[in-house]
C-alpha atoms as a PDB file:
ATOM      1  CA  UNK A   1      98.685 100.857  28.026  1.00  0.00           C
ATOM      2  CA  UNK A   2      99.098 103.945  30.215  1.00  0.00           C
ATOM      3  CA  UNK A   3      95.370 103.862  31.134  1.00  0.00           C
ATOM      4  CA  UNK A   4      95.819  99.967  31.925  1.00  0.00           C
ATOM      5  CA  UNK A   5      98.771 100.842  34.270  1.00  0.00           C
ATOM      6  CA  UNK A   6      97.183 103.803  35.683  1.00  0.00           C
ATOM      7  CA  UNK A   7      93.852 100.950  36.501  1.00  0.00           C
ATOM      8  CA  UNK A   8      96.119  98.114  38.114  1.00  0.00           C
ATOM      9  CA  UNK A   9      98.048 100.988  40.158  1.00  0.00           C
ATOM     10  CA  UNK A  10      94.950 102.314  41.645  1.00  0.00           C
ATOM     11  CA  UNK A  11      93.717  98.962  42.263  1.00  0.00           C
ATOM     12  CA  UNK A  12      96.917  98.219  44.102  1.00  0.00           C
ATOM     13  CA  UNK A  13      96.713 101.139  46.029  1.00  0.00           C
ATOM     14  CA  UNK A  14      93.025 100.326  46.880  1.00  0.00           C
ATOM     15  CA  UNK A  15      94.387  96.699  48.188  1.00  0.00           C
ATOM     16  CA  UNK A  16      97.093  98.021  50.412  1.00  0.00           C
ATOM     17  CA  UNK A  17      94.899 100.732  51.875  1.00  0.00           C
ATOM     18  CA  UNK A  18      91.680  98.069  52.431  1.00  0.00           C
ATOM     19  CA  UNK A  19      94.291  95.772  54.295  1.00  0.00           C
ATOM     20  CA  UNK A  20      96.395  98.391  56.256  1.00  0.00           C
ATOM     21  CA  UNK A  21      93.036  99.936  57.657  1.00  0.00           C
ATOM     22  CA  UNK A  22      91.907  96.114  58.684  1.00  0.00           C
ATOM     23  CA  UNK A  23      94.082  95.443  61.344  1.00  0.00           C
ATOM     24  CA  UNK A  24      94.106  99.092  62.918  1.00  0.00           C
ATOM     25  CA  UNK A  25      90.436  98.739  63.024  1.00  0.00           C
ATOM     26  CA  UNK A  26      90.714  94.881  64.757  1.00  0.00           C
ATOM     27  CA  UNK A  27      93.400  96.577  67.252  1.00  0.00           C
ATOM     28  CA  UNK A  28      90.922  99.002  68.525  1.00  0.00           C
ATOM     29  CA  UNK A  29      88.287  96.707  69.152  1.00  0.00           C
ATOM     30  CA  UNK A  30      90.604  94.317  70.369  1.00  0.00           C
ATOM     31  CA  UNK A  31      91.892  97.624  73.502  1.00  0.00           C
ATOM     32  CA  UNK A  32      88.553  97.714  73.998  1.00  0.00           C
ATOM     33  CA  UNK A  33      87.413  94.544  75.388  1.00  0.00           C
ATOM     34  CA  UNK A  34      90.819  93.660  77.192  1.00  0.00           C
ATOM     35  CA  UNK A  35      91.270  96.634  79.248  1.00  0.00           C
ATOM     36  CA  UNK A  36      89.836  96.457  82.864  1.00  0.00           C
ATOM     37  CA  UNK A  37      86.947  96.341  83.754  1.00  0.00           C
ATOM     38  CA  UNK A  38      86.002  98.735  86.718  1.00  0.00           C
ATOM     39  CA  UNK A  39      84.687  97.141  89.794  1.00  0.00           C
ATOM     40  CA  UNK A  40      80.775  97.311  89.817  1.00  0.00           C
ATOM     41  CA  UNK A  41      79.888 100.249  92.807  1.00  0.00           C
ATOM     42  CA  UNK A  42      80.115  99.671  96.184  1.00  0.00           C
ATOM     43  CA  UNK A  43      76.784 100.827  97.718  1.00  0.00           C
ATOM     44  CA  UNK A  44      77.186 100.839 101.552  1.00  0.00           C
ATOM     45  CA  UNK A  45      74.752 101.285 104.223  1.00  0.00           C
ATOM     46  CA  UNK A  46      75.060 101.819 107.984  1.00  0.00           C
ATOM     47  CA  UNK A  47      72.723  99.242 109.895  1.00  0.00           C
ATOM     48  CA  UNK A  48      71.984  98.709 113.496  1.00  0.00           C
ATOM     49  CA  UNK A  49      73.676  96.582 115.617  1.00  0.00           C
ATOM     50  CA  UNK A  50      73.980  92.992 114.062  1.00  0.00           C
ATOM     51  CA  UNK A  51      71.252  90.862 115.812  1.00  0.00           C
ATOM     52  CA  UNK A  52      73.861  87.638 116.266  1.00  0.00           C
ATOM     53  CA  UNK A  53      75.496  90.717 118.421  1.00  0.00           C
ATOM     54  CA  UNK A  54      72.611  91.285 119.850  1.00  0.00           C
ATOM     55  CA  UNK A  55      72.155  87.625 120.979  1.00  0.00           C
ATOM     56  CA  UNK A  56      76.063  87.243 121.946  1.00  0.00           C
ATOM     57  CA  UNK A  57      75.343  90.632 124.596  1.00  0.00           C
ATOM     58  CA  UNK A  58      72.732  88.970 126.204  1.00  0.00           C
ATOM     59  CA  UNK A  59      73.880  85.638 126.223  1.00  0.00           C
ATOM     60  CA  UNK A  60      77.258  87.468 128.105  1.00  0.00           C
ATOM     61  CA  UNK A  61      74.721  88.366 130.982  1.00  0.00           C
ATOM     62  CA  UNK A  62      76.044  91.873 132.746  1.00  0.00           C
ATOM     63  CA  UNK A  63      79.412  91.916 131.430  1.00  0.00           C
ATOM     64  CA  UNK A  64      78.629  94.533 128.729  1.00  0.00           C
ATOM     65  CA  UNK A  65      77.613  96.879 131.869  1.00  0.00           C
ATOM     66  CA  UNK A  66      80.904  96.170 133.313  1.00  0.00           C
ATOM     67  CA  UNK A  67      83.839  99.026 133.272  1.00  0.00           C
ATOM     68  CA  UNK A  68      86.964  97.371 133.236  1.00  0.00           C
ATOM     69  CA  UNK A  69      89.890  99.686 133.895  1.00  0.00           C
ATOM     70  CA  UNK A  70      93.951  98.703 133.332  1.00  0.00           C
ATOM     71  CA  UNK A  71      96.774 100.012 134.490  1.00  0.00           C
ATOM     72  CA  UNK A  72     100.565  99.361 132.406  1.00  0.00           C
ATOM     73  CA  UNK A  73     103.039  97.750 134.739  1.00  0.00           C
ATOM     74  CA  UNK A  74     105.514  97.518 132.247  1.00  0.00           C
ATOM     75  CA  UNK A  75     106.894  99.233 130.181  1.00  0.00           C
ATOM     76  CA  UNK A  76     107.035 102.026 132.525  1.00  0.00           C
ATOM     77  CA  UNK A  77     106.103 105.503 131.325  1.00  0.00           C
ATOM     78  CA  UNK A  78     109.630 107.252 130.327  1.00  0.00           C
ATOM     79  CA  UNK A  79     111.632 103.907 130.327  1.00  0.00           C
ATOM     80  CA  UNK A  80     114.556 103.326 128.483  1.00  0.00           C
ATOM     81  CA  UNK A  81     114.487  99.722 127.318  1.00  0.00           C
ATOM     82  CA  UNK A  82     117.953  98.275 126.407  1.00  0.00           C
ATOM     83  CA  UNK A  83     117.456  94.860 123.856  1.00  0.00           C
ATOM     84  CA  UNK A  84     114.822  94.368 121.537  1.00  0.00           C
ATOM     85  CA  UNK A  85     112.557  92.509 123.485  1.00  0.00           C
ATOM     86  CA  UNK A  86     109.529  94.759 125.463  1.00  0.00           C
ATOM     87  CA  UNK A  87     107.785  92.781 127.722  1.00  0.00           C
ATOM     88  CA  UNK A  88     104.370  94.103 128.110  1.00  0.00           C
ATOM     89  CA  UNK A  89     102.742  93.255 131.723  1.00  0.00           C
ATOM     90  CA  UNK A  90      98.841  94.830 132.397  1.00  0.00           C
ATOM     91  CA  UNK A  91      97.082  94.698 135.960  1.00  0.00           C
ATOM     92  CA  UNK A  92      93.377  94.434 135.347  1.00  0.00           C
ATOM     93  CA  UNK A  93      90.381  95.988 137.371  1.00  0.00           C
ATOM     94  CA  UNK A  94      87.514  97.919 137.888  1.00  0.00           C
ATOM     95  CA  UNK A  95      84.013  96.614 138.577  1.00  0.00           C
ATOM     96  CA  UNK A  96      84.655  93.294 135.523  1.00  0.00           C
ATOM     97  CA  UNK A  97      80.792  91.873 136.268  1.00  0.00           C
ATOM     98  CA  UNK A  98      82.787  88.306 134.988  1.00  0.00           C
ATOM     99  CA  UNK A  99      84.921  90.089 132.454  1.00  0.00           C
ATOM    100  CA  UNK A 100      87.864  87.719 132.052  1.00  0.00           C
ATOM    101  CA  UNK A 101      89.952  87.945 128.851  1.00  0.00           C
ATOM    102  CA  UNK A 102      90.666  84.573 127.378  1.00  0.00           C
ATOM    103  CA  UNK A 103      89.985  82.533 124.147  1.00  0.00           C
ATOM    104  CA  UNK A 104      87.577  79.987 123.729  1.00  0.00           C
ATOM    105  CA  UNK A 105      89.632  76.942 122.475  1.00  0.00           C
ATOM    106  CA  UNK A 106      86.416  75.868 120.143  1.00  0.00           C
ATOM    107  CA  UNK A 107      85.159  79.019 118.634  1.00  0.00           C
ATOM    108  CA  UNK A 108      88.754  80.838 119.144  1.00  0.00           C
ATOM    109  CA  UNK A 109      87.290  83.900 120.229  1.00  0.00           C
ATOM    110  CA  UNK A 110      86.712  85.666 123.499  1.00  0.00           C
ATOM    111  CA  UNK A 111      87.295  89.154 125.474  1.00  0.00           C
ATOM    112  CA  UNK A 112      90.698  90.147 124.887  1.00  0.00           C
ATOM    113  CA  UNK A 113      92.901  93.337 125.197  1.00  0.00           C
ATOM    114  CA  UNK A 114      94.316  95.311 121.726  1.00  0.00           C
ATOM    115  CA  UNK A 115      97.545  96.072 122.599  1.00  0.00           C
ATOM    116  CA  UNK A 116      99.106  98.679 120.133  1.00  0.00           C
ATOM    117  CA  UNK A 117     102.469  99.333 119.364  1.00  0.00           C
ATOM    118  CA  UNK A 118     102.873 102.862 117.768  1.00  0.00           C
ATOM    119  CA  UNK A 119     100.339 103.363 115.189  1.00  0.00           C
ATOM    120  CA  UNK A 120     100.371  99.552 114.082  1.00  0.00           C
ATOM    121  CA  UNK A 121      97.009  97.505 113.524  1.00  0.00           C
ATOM    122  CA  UNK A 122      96.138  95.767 117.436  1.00  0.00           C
ATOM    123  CA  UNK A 123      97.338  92.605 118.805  1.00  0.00           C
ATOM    124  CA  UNK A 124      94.849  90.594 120.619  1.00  0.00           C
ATOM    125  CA  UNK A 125      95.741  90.274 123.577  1.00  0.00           C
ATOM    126  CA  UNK A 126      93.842  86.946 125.687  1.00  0.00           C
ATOM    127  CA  UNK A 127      95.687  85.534 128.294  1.00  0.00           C
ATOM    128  CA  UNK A 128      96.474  88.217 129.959  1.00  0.00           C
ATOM    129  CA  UNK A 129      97.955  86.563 133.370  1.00  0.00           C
ATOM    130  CA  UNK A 130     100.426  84.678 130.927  1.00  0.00           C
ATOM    131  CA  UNK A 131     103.408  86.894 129.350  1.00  0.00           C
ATOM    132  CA  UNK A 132     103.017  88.908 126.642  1.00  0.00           C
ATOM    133  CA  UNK A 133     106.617  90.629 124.899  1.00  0.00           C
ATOM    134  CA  UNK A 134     107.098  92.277 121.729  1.00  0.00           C
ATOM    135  CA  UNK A 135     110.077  91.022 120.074  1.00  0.00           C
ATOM    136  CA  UNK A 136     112.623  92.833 117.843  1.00  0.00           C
ATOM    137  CA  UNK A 137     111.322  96.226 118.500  1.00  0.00           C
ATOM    138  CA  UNK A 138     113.766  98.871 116.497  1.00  0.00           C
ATOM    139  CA  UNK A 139     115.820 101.434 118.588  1.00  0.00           C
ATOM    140  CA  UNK A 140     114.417 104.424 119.385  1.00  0.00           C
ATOM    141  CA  UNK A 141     111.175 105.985 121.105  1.00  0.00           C
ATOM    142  CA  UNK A 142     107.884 104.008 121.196  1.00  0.00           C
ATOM    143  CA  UNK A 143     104.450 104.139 122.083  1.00  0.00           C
ATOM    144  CA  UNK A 144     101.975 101.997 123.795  1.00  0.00           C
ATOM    145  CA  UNK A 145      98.094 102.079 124.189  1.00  0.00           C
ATOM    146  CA  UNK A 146      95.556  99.494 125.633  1.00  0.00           C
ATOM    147  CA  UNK A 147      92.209  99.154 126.204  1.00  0.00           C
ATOM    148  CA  UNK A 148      89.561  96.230 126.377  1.00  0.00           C
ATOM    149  CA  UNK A 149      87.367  94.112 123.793  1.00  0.00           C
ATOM    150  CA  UNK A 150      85.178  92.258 123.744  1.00  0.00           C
ATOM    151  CA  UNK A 151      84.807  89.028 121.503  1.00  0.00           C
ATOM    152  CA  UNK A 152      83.728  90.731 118.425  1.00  0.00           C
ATOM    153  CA  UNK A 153      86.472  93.068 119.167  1.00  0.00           C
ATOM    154  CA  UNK A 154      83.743  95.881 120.109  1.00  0.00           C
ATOM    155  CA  UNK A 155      86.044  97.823 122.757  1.00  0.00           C
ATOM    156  CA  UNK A 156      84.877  99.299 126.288  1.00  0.00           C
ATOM    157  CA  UNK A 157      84.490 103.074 126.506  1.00  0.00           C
ATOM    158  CA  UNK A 158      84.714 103.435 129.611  1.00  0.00           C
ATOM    159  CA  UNK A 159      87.305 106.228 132.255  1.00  0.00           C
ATOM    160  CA  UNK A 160      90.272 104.088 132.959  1.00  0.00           C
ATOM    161  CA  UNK A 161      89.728 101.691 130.089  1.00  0.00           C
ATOM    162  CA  UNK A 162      92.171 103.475 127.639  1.00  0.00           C
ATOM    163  CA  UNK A 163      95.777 103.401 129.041  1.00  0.00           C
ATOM    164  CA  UNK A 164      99.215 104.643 127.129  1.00  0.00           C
ATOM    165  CA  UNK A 165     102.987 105.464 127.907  1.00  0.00           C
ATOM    166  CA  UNK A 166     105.894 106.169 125.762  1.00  0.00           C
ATOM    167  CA  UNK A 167     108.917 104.395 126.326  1.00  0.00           C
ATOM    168  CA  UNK A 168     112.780 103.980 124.620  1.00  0.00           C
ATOM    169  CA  UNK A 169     114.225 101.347 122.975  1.00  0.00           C
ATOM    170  CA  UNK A 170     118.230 101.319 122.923  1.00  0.00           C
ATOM    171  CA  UNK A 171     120.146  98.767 121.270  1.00  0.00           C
ATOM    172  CA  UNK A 172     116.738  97.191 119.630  1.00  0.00           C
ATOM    173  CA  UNK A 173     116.086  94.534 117.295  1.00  0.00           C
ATOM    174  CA  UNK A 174     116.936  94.704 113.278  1.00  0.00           C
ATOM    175  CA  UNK A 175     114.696  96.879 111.623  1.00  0.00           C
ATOM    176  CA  UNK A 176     114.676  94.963 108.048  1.00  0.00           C
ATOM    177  CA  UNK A 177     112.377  92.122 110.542  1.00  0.00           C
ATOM    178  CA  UNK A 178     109.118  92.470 111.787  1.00  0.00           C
ATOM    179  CA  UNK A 179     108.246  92.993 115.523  1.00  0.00           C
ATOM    180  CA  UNK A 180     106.292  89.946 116.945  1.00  0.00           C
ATOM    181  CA  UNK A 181     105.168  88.778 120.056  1.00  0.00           C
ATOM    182  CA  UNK A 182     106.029  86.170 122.408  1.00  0.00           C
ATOM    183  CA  UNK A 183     103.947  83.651 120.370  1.00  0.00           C
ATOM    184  CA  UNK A 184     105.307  84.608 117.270  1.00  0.00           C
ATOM    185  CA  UNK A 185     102.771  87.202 115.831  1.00  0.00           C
ATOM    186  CA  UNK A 186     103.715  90.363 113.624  1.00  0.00           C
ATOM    187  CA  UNK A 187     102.797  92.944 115.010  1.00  0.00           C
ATOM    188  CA  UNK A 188     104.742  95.828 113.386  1.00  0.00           C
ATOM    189  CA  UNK A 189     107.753  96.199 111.108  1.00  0.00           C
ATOM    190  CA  UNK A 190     108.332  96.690 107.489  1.00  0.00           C
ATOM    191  CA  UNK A 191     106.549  96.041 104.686  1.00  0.00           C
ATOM    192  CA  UNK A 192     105.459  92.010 104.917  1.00  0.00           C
ATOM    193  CA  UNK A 193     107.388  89.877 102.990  1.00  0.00           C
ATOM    194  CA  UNK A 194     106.363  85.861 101.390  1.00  0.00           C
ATOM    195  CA  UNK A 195     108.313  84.896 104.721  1.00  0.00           C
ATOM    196  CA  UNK A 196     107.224  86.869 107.619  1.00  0.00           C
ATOM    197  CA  UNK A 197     105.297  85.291 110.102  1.00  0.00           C
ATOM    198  CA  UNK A 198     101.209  86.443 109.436  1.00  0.00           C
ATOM    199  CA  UNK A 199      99.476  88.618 111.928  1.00  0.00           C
ATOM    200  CA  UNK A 200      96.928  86.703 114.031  1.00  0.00           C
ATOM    201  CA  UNK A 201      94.267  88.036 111.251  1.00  0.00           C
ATOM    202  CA  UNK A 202      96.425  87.004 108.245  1.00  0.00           C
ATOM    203  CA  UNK A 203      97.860  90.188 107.434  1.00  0.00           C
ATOM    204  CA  UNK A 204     101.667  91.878 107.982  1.00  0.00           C
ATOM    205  CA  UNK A 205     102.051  95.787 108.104  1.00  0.00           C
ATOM    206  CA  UNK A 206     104.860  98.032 107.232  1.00  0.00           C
ATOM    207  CA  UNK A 207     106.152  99.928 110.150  1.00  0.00           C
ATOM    208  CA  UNK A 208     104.171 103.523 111.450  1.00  0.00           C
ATOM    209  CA  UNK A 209     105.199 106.326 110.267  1.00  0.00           C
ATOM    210  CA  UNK A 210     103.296 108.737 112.771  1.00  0.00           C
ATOM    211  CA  UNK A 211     105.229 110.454 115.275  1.00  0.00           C
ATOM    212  CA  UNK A 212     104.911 111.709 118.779  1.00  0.00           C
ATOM    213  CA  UNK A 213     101.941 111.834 120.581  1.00  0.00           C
ATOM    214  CA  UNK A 214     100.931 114.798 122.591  1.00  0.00           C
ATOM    215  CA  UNK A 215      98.946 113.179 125.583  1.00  0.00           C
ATOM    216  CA  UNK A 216      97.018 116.341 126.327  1.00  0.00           C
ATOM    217  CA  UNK A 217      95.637 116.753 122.852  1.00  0.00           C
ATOM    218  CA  UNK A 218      92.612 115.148 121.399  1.00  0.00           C
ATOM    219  CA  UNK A 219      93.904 111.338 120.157  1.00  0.00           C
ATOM    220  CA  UNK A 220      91.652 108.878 117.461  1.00  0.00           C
ATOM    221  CA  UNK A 221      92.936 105.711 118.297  1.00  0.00           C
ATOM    222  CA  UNK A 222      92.040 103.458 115.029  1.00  0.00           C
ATOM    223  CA  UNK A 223      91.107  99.967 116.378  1.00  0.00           C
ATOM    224  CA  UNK A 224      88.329  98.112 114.020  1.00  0.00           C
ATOM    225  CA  UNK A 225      88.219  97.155 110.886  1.00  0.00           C
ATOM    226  CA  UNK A 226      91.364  95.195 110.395  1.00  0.00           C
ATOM    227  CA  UNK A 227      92.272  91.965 108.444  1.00  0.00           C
ATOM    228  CA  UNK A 228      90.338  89.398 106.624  1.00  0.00           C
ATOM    229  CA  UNK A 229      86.850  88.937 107.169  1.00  0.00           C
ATOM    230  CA  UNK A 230      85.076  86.019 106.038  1.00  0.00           C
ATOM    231  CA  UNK A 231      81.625  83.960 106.009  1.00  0.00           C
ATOM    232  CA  UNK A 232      79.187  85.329 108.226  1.00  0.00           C
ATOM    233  CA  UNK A 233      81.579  88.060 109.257  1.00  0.00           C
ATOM    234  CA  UNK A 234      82.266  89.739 105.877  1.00  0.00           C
ATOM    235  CA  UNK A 235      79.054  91.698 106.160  1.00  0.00           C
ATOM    236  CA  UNK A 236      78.672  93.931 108.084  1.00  0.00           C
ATOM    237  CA  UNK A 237      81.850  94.840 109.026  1.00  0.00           C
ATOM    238  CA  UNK A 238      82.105  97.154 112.201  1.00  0.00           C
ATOM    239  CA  UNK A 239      84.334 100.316 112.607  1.00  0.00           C
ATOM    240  CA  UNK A 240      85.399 101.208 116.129  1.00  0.00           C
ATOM    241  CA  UNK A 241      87.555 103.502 118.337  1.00  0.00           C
ATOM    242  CA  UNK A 242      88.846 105.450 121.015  1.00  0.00           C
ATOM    243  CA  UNK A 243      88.316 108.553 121.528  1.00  0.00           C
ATOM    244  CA  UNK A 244      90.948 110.714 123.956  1.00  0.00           C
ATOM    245  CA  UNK A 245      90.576 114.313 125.168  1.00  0.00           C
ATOM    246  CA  UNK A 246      87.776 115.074 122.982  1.00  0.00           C
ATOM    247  CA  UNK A 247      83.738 114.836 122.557  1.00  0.00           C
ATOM    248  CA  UNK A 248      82.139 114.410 119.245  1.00  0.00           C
ATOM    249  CA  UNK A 249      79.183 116.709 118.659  1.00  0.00           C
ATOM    250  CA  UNK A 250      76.521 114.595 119.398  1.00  0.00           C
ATOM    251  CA  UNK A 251      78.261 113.561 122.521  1.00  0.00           C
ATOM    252  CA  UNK A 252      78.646 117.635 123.425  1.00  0.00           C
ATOM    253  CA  UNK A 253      82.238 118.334 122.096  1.00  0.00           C
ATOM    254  CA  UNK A 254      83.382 119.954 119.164  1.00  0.00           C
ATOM    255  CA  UNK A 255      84.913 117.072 116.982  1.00  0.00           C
ATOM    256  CA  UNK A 256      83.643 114.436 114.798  1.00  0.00           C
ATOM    257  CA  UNK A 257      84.941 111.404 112.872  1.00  0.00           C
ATOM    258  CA  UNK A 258      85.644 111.194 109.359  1.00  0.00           C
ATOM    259  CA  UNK A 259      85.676 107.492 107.649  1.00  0.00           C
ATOM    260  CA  UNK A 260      85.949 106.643 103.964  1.00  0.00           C
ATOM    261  CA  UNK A 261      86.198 103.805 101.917  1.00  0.00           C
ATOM    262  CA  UNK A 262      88.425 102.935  98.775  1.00  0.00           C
ATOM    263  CA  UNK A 263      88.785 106.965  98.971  1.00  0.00           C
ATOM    264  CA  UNK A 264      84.851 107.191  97.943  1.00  0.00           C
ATOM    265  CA  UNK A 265      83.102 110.136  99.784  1.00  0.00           C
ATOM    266  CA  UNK A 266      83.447 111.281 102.936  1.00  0.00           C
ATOM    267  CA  UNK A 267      81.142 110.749 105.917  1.00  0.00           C
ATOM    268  CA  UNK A 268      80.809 111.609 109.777  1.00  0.00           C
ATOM    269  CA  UNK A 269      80.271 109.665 113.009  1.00  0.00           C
ATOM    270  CA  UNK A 270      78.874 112.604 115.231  1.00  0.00           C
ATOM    271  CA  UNK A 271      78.517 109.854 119.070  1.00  0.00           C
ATOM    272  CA  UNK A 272      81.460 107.486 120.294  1.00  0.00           C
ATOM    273  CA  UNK A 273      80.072 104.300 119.568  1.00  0.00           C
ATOM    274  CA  UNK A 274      80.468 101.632 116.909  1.00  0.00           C
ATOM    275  CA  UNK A 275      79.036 101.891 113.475  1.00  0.00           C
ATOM    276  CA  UNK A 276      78.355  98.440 111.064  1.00  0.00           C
ATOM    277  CA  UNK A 277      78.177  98.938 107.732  1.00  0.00           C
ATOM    278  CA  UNK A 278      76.681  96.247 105.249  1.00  0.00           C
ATOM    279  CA  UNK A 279      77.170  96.178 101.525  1.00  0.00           C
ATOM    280  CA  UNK A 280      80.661  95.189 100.495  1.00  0.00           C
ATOM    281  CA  UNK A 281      82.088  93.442  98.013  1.00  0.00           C
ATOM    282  CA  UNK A 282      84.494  90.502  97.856  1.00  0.00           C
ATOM    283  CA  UNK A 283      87.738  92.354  97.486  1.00  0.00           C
ATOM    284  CA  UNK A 284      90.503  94.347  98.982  1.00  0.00           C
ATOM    285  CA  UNK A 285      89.434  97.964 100.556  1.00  0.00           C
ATOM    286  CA  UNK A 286      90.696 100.417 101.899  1.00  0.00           C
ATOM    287  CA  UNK A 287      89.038 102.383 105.361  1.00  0.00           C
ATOM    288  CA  UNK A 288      89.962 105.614 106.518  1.00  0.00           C
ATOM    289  CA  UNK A 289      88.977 107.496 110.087  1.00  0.00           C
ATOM    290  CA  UNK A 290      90.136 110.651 111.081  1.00  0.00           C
ATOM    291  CA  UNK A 291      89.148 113.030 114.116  1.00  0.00           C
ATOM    292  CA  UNK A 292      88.225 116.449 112.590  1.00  0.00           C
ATOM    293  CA  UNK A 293      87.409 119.703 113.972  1.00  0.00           C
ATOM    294  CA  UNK A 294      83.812 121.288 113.715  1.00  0.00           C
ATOM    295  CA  UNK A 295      85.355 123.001 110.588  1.00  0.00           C
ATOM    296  CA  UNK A 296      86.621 120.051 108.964  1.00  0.00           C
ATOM    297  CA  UNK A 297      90.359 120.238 109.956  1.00  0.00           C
ATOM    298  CA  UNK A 298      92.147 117.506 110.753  1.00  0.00           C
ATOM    299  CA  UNK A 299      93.347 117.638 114.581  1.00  0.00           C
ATOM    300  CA  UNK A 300      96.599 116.761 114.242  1.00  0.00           C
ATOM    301  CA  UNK A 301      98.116 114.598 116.673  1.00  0.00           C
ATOM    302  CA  UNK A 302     102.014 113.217 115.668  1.00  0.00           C
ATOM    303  CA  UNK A 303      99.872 112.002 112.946  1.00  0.00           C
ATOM    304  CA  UNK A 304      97.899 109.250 114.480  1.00  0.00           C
ATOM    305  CA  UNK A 305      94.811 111.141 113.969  1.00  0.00           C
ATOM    306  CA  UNK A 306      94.712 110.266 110.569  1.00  0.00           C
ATOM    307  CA  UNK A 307      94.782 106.214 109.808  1.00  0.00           C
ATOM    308  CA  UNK A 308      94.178 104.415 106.767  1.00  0.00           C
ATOM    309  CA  UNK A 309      94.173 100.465 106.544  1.00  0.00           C
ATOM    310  CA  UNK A 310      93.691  97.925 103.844  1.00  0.00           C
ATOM    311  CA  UNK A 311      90.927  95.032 104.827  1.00  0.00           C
ATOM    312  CA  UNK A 312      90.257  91.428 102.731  1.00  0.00           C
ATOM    313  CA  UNK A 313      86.478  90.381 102.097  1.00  0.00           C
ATOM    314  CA  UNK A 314      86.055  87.004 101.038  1.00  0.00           C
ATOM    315  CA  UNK A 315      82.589  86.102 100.645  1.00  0.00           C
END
């Protein structure tokens, strides 16, 4: 009788153990195959200038040679600004070879001016002889830079193209709301909300956090890539800039430009000009530029030297 107890125990022990170890060994497959997948590598290559760009330049005629310059009427450097609504006025010039801005009703495109409040993405900027305000901006001190694009948002380079004052806000607009414009675009505040109004490129942006700009010291003004891209124009995707105060290497200065993407490794854009790259995946990203020293530094600027911002592909 003993042995026969001593038998069914161990076989009861042998049970338990064969259907305790069962599930543990189901639960690890089971973590296995439901945790997430990592997005397959993002190879990305920089290409020569698109040909459909190629085609749109020549199809322009001269206007690519042309060197628009601007000049802000208002605000005025130094102003003090009482109310929340800035409204932004630009006097055009310069030898324009038939640069106009203003959007094509069809394709919704056209030359334009990116108007930048602070260290927010651009607002296109098309009709330039109608008004142009930026509503509910906070209280406090501001900055404003311009310069001039053309339909594919490529931006001229040339002396007198790049303009910027600071200016004061008091009494401004609520700072829980987004800044738009006349027509109703965001173009900075805090962090976009299921209600905000969408930026003319579907996205919202939470409000800068650089500070004040030195206008004597080099400044990396971040202009391209921004938004959604889509179709055709989800690869490649172009960044672009403008450079202040400074000469990149190849250009005979001292500094160069450092652009990532989705933090992957560093690289360098050594001339001022454009750069497309090709290769990207449907997705969210995230693209980096900063102005560095020949050493690698970061020239800091009230931090604008320094800008990171999220992109959509849909493809």
């Amino acid at each position: 009788m003993p042995n026969r107890s001593l038998i069914l125990l161990a076989g009861l022990v042998s049970i338990m153990l064969s259907v305790g170890c069962e599930p543990a060994s189901q639960n690890a497959n089971t973590t296995a195959t439901t945790q997430a997948t990592p997005p397959g590598a993002q190879s990305l290559t920089v290409i020569p200038r698109p040909q459909k760009l190629a085609d749109m330049m020549k199809a322009r005629g001269e206007q690519d040679a042309a060197t628009p310059t601007l000049k802000i009427i208002s605000p005025a450097k130094d102003a003090t600004i009482t109310g929340a609504t800035v409204e932004v006025k630009l006097d055009l010039s310069g030898d324009l070879k038939g640069y106009m801005p203003h959007k094509d009703p069809a394709t919704q495109k056209g030359n334009h001016i990116h108007v930048i409040l602070d260290n927010q993405p651009y607002e296109a900027y098309y009709e330039i002889n109608q008004p142009f305000e930026l509503r509910n901006v906070s209280e406090g001190k501001h900055t404003l830079r311009v310069f001039p694009s053309r339909p594919w948002h490529e931006s001229y380079k040339n002396e007198g193209a790049f303009q910027m004052v600071t200016f004061t806000v008091k009494g401004g607009g609520d700072a829980t709301r987004p800044t738009t414009t006349n027509s109703g675009q965001t173009v900075a505040g805090p962090a976009a909300t299921a209600s905000a109004t969408p930026a003319r490129e579907g996205k919202d942006y939470a409000a800068s956090q650089a500070g004040n700009i030195d206008p004597a010291k080099p400044l990396l003004t971040y202009s391209r890539p921004k938004g959604e891209y889509k179709g055709e124009d989800a690869d490649p995707i172009m960044i672009d800039f403008w450079l202040l105060n400074g000469k990149l290497q190849s250009d005979g200065g001292e500094y160069r430009v450092r652009y990532s993407v989705d933090g992957g490794e560093a690289k360098f854009i050594d001339t001022w000009q454009p750069i497309w790259l090709s290769g990207w995946t449907s997705g969210k990203h995230s693209v980096k530029v900063e102005l560095v020293d020949k050493s690698g530094n970061l020239v800091d600027n009230g931090g604008y030297n320094s800008t990171t911002r999220e992109i959509t592909v849909t493809k």
